[in-house]
N, C-alpha and C. Protein backbone atom coordinates (compact mmCIF):
# COMPACT_ATOMS: atom_id res chain seq x y z
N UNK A 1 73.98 -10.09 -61.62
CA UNK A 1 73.28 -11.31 -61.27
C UNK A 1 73.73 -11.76 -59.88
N UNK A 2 72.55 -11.95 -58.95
CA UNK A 2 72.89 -12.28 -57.44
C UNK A 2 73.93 -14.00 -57.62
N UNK A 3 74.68 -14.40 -56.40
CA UNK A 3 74.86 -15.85 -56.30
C UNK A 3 73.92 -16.46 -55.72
N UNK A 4 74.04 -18.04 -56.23
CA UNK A 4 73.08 -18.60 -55.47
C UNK A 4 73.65 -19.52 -53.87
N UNK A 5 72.87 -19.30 -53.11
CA UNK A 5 73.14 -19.96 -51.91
C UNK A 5 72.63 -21.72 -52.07
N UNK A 6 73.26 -22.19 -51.10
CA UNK A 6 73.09 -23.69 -51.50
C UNK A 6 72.11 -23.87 -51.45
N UNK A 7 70.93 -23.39 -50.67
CA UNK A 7 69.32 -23.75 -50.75
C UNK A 7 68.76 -23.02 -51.80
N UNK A 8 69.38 -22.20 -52.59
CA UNK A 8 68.39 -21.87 -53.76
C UNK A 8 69.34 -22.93 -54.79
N UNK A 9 70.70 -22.77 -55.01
CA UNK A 9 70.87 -24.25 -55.85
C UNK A 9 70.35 -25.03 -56.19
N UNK A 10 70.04 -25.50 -54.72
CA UNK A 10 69.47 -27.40 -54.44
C UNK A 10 67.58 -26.89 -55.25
N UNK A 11 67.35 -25.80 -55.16
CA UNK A 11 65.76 -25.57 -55.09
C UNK A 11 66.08 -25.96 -56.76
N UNK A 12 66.71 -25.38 -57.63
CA UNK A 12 66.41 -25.47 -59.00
C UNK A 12 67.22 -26.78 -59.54
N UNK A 13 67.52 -27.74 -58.61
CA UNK A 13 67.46 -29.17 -58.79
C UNK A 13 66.30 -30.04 -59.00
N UNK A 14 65.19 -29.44 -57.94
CA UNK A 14 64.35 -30.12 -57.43
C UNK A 14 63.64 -30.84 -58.27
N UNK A 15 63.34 -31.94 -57.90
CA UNK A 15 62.37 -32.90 -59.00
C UNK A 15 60.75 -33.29 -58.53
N UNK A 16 60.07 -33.24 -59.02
CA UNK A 16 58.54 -33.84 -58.11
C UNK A 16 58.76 -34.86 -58.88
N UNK A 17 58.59 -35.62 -58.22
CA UNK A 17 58.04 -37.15 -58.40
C UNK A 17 56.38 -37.23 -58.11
N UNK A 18 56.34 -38.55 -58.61
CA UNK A 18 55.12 -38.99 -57.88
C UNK A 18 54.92 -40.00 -56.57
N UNK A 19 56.12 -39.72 -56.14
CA UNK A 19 55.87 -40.12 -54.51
C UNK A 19 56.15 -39.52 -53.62
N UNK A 20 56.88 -37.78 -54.39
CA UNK A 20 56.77 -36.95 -53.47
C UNK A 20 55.18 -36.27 -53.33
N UNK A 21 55.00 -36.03 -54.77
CA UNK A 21 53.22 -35.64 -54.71
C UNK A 21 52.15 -35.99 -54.14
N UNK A 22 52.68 -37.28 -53.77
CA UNK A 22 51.40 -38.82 -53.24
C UNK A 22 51.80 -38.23 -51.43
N UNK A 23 52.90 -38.27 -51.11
CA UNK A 23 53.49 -37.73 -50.10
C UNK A 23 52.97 -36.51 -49.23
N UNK A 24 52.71 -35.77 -49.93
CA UNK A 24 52.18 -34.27 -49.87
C UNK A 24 50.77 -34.03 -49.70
N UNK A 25 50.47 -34.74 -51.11
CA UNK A 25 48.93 -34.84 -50.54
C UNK A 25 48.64 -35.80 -49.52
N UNK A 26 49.06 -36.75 -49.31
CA UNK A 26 48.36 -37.63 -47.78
C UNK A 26 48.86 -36.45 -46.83
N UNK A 27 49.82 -35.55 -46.09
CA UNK A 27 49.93 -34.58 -45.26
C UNK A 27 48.85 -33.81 -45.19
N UNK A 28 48.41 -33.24 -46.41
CA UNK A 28 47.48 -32.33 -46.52
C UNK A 28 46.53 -33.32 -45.70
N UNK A 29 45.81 -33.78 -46.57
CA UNK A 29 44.29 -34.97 -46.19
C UNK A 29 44.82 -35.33 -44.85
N UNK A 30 46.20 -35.63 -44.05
CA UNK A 30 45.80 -36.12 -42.80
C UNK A 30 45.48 -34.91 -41.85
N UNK A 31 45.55 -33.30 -42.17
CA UNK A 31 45.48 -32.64 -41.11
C UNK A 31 43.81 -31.98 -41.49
N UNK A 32 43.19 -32.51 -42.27
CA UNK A 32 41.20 -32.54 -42.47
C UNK A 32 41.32 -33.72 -41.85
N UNK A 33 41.18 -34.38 -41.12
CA UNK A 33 40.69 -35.57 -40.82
C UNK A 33 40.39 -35.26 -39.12
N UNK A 34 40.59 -34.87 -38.66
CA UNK A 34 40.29 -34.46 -37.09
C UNK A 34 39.30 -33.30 -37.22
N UNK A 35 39.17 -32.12 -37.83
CA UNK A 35 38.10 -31.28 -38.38
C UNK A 35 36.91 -32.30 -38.84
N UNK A 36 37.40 -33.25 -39.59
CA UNK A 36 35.75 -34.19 -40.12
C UNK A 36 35.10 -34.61 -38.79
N UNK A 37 36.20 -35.78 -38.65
CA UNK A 37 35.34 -36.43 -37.29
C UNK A 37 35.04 -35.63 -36.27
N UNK A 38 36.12 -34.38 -35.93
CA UNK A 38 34.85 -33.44 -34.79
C UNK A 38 33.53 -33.42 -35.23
N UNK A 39 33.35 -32.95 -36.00
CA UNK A 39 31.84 -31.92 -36.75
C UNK A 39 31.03 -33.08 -36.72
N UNK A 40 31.50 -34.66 -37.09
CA UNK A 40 30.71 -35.75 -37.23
C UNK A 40 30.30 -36.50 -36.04
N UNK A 41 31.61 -36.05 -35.22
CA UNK A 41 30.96 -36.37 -33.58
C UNK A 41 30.76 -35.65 -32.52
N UNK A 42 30.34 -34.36 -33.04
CA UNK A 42 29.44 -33.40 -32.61
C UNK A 42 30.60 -32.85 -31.63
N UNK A 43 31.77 -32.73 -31.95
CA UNK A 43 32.90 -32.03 -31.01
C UNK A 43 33.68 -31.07 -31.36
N UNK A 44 34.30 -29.99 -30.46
CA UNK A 44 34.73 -28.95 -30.94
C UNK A 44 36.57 -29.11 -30.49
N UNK A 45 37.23 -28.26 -31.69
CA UNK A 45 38.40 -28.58 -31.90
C UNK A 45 39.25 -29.15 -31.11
N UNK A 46 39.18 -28.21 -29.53
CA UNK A 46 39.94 -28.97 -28.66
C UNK A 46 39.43 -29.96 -27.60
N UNK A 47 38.23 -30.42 -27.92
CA UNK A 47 37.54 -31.45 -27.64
C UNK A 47 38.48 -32.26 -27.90
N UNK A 48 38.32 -32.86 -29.82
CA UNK A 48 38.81 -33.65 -30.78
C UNK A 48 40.04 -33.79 -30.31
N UNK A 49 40.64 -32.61 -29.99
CA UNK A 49 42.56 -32.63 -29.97
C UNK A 49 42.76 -34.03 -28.32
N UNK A 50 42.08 -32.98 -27.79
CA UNK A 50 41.92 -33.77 -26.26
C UNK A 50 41.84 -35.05 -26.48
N UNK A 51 40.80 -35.75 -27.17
CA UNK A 51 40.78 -36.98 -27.62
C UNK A 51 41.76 -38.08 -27.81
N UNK A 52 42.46 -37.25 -29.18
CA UNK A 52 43.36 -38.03 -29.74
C UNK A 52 44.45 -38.25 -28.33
N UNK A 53 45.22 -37.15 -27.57
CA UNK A 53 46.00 -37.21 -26.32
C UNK A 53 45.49 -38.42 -25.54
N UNK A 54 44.43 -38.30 -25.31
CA UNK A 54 43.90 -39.61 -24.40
C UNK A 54 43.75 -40.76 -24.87
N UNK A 55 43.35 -41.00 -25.97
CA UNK A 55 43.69 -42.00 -26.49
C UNK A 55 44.99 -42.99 -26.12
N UNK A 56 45.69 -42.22 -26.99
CA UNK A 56 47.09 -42.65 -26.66
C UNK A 56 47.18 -42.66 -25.22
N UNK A 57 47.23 -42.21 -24.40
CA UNK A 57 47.50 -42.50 -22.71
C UNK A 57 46.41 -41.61 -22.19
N UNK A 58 46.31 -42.01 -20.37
CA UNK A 58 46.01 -40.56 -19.39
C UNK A 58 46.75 -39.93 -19.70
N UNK A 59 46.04 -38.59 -18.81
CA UNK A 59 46.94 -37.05 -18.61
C UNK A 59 46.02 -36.80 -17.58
N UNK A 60 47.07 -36.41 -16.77
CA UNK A 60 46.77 -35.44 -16.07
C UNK A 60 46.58 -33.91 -16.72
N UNK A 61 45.19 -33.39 -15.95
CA UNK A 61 44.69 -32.21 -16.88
C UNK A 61 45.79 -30.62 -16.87
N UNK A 62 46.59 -30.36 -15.93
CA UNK A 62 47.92 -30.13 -16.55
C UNK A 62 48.61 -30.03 -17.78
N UNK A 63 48.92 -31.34 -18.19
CA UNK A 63 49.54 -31.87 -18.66
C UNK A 63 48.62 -31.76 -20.35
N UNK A 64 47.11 -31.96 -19.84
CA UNK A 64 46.45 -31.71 -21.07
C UNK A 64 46.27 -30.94 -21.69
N UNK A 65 46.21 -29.73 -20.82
CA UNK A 65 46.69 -28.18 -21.06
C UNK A 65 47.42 -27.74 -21.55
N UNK A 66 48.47 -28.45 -21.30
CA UNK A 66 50.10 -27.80 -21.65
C UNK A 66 49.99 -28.27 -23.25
N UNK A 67 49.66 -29.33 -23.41
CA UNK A 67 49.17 -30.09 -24.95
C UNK A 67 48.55 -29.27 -25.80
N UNK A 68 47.48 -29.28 -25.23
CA UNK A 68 46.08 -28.49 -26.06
C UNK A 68 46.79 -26.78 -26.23
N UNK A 69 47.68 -26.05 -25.51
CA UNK A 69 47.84 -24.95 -25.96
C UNK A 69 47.13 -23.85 -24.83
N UNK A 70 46.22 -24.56 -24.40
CA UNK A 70 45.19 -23.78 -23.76
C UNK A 70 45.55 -23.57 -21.58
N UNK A 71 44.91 -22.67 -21.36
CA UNK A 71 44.82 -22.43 -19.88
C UNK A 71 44.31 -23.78 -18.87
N UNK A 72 44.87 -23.89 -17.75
CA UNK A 72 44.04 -25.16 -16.82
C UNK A 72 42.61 -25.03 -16.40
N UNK A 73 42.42 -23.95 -16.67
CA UNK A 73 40.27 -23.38 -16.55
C UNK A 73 40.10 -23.85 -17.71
N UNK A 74 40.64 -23.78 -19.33
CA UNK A 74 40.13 -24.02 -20.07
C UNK A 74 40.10 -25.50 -20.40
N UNK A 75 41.30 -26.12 -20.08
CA UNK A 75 41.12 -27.50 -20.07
C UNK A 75 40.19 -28.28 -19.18
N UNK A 76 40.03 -27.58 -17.92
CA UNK A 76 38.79 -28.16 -17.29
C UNK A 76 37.67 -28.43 -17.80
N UNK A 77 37.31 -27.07 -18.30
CA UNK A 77 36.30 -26.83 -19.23
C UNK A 77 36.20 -28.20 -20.28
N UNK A 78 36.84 -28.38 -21.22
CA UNK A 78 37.24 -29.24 -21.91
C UNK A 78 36.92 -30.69 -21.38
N UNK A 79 37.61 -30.76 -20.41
CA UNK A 79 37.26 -32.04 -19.77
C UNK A 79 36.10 -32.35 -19.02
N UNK A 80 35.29 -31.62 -18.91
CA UNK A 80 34.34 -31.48 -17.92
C UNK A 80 33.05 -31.71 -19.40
N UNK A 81 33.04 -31.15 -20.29
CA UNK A 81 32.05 -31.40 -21.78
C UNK A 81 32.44 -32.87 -21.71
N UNK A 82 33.50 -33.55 -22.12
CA UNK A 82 33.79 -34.57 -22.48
C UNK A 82 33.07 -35.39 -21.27
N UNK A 83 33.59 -35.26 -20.16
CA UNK A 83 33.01 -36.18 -19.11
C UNK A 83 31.21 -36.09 -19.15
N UNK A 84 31.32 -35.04 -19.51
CA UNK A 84 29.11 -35.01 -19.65
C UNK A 84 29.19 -36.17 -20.64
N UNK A 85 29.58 -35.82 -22.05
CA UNK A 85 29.55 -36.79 -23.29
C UNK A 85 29.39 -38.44 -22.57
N UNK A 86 29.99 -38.65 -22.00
CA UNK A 86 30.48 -39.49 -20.81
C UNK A 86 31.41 -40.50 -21.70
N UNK A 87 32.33 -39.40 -22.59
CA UNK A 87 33.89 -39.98 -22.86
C UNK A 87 34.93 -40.19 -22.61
N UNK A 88 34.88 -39.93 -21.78
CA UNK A 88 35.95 -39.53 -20.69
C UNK A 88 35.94 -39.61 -18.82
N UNK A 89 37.17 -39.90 -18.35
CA UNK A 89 36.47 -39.78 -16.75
C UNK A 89 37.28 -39.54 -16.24
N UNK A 90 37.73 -38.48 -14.87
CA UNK A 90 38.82 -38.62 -14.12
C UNK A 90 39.00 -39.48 -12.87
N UNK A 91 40.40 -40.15 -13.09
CA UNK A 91 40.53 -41.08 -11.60
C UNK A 91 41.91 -40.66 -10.80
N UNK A 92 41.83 -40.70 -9.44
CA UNK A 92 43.07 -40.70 -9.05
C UNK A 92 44.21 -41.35 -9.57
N UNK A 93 45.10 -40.88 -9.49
CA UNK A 93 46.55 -41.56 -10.08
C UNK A 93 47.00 -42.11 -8.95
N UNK A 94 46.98 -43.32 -9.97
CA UNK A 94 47.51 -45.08 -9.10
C UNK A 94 48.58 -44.55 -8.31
N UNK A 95 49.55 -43.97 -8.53
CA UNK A 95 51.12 -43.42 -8.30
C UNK A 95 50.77 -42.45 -7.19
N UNK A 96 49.99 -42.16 -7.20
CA UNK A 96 49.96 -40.51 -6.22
C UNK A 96 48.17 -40.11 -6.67
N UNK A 97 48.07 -40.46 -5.43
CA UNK A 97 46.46 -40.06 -5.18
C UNK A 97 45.90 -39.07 -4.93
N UNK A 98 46.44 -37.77 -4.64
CA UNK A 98 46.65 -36.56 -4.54
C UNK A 98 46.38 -36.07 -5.82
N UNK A 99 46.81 -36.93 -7.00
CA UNK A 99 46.65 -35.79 -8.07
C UNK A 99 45.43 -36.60 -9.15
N UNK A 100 44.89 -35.95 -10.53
CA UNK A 100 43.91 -36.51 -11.01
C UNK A 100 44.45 -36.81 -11.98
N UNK A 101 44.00 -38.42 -13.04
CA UNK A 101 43.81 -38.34 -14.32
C UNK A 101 42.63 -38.37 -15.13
N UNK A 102 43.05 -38.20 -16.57
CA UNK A 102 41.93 -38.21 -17.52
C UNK A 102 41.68 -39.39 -18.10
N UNK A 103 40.59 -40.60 -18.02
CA UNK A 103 40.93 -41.65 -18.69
C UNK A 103 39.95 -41.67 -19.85
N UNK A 104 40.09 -42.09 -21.10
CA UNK A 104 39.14 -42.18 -21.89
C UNK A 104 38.15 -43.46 -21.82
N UNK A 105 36.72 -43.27 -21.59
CA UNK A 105 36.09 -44.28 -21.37
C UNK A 105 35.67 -45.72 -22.46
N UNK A 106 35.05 -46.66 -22.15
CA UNK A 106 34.65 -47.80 -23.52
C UNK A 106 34.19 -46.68 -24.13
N UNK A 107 33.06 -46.32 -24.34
CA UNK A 107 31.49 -45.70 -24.94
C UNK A 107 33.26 -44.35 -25.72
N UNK A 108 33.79 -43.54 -25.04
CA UNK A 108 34.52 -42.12 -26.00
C UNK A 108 35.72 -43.39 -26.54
N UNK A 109 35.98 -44.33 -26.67
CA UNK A 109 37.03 -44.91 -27.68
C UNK A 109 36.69 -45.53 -29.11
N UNK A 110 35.16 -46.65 -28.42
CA UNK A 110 34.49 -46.88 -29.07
C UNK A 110 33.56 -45.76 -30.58
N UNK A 111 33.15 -44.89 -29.54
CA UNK A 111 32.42 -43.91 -30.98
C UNK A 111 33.82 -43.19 -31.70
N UNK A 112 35.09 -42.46 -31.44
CA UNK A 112 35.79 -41.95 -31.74
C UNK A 112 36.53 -42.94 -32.73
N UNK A 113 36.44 -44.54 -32.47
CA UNK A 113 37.21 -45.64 -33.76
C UNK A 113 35.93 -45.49 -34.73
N UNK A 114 34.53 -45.87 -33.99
CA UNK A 114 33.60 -45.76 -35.20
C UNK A 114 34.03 -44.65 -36.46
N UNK A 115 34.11 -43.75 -35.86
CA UNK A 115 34.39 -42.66 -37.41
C UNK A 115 35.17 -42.65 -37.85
N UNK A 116 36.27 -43.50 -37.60
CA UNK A 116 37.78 -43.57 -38.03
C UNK A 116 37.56 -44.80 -38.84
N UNK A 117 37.13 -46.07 -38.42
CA UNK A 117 37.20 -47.05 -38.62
C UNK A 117 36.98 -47.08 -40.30
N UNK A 118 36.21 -46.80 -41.27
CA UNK A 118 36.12 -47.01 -42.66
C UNK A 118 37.58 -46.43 -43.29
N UNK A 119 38.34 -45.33 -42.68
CA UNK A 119 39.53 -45.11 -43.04
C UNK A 119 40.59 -46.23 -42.77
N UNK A 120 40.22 -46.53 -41.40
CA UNK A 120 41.10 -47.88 -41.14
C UNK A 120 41.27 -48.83 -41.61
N UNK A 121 40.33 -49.35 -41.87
CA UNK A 121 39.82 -50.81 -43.12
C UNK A 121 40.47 -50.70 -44.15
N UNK A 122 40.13 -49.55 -45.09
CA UNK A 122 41.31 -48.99 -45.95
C UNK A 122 42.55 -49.27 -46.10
N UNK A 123 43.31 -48.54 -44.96
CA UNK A 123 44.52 -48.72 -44.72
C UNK A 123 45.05 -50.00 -44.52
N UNK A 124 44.05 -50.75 -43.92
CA UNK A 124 44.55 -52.28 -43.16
C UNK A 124 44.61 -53.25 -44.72
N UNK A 125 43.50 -53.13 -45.03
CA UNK A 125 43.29 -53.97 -46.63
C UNK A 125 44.65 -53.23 -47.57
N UNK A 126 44.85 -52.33 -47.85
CA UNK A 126 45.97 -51.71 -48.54
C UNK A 126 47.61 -52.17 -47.91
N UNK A 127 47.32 -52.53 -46.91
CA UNK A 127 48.79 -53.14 -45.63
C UNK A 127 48.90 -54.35 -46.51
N UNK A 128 47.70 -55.15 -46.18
CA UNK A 128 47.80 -56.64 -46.24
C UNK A 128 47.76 -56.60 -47.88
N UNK A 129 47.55 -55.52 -48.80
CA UNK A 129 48.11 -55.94 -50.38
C UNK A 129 49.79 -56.05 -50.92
N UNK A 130 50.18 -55.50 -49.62
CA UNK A 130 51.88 -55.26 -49.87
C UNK A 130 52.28 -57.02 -49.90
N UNK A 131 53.43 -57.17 -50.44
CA UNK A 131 54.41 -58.42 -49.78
C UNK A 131 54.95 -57.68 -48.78
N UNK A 132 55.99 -58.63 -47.96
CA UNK A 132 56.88 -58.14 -46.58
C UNK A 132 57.80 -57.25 -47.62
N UNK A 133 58.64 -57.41 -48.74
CA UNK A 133 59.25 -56.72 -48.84
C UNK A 133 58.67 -55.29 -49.46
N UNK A 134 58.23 -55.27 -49.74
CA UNK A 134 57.33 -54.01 -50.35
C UNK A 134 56.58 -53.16 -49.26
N UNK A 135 56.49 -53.93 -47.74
CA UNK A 135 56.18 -52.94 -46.84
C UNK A 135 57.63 -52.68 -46.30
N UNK A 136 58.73 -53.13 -46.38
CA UNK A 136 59.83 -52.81 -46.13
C UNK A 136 59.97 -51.51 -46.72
N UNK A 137 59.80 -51.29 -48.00
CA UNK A 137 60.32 -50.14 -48.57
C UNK A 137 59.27 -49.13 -47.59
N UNK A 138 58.33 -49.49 -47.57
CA UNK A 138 57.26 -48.32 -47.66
C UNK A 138 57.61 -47.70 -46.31
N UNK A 139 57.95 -48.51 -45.29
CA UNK A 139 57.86 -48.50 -44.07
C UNK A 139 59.18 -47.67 -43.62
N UNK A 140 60.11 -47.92 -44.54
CA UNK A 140 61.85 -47.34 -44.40
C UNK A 140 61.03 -45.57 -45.39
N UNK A 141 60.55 -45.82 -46.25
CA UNK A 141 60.32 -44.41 -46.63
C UNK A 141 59.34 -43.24 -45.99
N UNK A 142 58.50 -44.05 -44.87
CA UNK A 142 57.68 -43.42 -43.82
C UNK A 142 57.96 -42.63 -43.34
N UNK A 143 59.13 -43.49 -43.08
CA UNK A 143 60.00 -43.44 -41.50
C UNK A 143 61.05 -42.15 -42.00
N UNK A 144 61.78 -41.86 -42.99
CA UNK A 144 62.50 -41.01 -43.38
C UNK A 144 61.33 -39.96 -43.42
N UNK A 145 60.29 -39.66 -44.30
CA UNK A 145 59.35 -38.66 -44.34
C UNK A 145 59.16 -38.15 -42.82
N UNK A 146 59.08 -39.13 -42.11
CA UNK A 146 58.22 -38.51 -40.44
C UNK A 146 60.37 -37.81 -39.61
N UNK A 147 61.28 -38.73 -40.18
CA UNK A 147 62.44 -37.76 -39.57
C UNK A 147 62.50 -36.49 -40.01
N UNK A 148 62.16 -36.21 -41.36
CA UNK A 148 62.65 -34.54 -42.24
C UNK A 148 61.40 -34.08 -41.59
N UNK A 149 60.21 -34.30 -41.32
CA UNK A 149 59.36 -34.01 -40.34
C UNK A 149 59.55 -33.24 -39.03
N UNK A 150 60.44 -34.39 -38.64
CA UNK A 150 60.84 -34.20 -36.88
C UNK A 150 61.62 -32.77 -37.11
N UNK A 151 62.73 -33.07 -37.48
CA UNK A 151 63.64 -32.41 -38.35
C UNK A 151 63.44 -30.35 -38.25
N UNK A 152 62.23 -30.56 -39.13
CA UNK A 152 61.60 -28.85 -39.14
C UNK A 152 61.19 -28.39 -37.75
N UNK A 153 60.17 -29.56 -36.83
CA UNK A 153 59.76 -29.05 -36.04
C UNK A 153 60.60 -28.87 -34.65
């Protein structure tokens, strides 16, 4: 009979709960959710990806590249669909005018919350059912899930 190493030990400890299960499945369901809203807003993967990046801030298309995975022809590419869409726009950088950013426009923030937004409502109405202390927990157990997260990657 082999020994066991501490990670097969700990494995035949293991317990599922149901907030590890609840846990698991929201991971799953959050990485379909950028596949939906592409297809629903007529965009292709690294369209969508591009998106979400801009959202959150400019980029310089570099920089968007280096993100997306992809070549600086291909991110052009990328950015250049989006700017037709007219979701997007590049402006000189305030800092250095020499170089370009990507800004996401009203009209690409606006339609990109539209398809989000019924998920959001959701979430927001489900926020505001907590008390403060009950988003305490939730919020301290997030927050541990997204470190063992960090953690792997």
């Amino acid at each position: 009979m082999s020994e066991s190493t501490p990670s097969t030990a700990w494995a035949a400890t293991w317990r599922q709960t149901g907030s590890l299960l609840a846990l698991r499945e929201l991971t799953v369901l959050s990485r379909l959710v950028a596949p939906v809203v592409a297809r629903r807003a007529g965009l292709g993967h690294h369209e969508m990806v591009a998106m979400e990046h801009l959202m959150e801030q400019p980029l310089g298309p570099s920089e968007l590249a280096h993100r997306l995975g992809v070549t600086s022809a291909a991110a052009s590419g990328i950015i250049d669909r989006l700017v037709a869409r007219g979701y997007v726009e590049r402006r000189a950088d305030e800092r250095d005018r020499r170089r370009t950013q990507v800004h996401v426009t009203d009209l690409g923030r606006r339609d990109m919350l539209a398809h989000l937004m019924p998920m959001l409502t959701s979430l927001a109405e489900l926020d505001r059912s907590l008390s403060d202390e009950e988003r305490e927990v939730v919020t301290a157990y997030l927050e541990g899930a997204n470190q063992a997260l960090r953690r792997l990657l």
